[in-house]
Protein backbone atom coordinates (compact mmCIF):
# COMPACT_ATOMS: atom_id res chain seq x y z
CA UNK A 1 -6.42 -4.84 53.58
CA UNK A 2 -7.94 -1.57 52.14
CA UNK A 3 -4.42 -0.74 51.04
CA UNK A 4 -4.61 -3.86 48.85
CA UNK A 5 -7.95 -3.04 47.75
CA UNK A 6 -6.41 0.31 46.58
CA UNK A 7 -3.62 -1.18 44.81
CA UNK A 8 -6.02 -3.61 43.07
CA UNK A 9 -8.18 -1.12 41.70
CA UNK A 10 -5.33 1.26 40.54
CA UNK A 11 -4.79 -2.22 38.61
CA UNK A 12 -8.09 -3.02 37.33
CA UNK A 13 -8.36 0.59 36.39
CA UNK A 14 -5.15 0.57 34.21
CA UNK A 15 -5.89 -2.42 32.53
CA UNK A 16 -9.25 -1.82 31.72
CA UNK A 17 -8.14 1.41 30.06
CA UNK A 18 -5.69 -0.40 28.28
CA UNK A 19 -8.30 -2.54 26.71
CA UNK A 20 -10.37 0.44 26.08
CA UNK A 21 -8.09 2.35 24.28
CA UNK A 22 -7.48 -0.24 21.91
CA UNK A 23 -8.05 0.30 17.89
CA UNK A 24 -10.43 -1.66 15.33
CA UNK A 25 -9.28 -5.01 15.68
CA UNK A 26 -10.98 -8.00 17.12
CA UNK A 27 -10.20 -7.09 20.65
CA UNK A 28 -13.04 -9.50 22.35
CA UNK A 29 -10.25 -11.44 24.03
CA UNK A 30 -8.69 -8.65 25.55
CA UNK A 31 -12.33 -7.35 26.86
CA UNK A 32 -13.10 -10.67 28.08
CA UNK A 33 -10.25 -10.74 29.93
CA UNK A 34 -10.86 -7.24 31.27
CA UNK A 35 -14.22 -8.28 32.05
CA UNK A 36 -12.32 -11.08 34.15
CA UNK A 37 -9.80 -8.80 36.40
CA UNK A 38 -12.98 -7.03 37.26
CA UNK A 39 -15.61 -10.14 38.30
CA UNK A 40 -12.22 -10.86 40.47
CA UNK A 41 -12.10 -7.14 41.99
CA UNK A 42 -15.98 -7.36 42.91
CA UNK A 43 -15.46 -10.77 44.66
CA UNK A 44 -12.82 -9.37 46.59
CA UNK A 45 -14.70 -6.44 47.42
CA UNK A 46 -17.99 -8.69 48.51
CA UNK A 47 -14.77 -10.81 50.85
CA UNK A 48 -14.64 -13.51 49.12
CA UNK A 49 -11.01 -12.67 48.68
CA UNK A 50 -8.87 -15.99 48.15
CA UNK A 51 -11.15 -16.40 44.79
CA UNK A 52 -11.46 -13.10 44.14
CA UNK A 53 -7.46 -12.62 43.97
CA UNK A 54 -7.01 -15.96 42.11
CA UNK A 55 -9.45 -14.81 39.03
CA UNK A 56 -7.98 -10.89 39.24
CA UNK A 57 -4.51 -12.14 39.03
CA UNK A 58 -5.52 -14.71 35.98
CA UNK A 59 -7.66 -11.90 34.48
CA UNK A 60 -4.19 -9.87 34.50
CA UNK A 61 -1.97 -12.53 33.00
CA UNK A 62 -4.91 -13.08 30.23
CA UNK A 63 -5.19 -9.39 29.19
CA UNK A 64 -1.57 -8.77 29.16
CA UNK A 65 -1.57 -11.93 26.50
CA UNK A 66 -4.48 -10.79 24.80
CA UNK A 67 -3.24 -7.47 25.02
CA UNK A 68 0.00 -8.33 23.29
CA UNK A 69 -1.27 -10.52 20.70
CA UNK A 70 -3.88 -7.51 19.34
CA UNK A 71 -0.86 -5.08 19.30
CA UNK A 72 0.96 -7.64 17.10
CA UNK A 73 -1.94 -7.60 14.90
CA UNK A 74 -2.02 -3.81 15.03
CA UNK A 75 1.36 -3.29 14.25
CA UNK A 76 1.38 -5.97 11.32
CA UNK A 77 -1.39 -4.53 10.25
CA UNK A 78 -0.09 -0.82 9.80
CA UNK A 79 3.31 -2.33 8.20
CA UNK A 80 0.68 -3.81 5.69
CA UNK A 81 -0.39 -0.27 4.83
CA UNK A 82 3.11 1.49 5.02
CA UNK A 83 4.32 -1.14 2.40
CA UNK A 84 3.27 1.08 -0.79
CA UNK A 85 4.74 3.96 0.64
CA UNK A 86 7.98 2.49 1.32
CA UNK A 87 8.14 0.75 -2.19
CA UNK A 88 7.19 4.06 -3.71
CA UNK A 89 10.20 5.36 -1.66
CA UNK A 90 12.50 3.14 -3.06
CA UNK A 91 11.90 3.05 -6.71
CA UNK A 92 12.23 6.74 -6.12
CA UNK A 93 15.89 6.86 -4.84
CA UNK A 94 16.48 3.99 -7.37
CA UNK A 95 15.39 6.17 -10.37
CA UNK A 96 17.09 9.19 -8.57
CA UNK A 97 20.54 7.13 -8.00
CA UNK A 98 20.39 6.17 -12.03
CA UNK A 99 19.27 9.84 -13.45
CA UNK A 100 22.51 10.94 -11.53
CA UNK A 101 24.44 8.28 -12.19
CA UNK A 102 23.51 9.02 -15.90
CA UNK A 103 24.51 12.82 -15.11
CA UNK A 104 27.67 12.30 -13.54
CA UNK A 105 28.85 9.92 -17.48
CA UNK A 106 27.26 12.61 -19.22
CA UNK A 107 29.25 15.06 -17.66
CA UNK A 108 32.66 12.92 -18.07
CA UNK A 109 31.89 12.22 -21.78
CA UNK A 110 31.78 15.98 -22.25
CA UNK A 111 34.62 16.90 -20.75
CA UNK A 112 36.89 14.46 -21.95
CA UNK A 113 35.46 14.28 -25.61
CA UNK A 114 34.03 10.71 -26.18
């Protein structure tokens, strides 16, 4: 029993700092669901432990969802902003590719004459 109890608040710990940790976004969902995994660790602590374990182990499976669908969001998100960048990247190797391309007839038309 307090082995369990140990286990479950190594649990509620880590997931709680998961949701913590998170950036900007709308991350309600994920603290609700925090909020849940730890109304189910104090109803186990208080015995009431059949409930208590039904709405920690729900509370998990809902911030691990929540959890994933805000990283999804944060990850879209910061492809949004990388998007100039990497368009600035390529019309630079593009314009590089064609000033060497244009070198490399240059050079050929010299040499041979034309």
């Amino acid at each position: 029993m307090t082995r369990s109890l140990v286990v479950l608040a190594v649990v509620v710990a880590a997931v709680a700092g998961a949701a913590t940790s998170a950036g900007a976004a709308d991350e309600s969902k994920v603290k609700a669901a925090t909020k849940q995994v730890e109304q189910g660790a104090h109803k186990i602590g208080a015995g009431k432990i059949g409930p208590g374990v039904e709405e920690t182990a729900k509370g998990i499976g809902n911030t691990i969802v929540e959890g994933s669908k805000f990283t999804g969001e944060k990850l879209k998100e910061s492809g949004k902003a990388a998007e100039p960048q990497a368009k600035s990247a390529w019309t630079n190797l593009k314009e590089g590719a064609t000033s060497f391309g244009h070198s490399v007839k240059n050079f050929f038309s010299k040499l041979f004459g034309n």
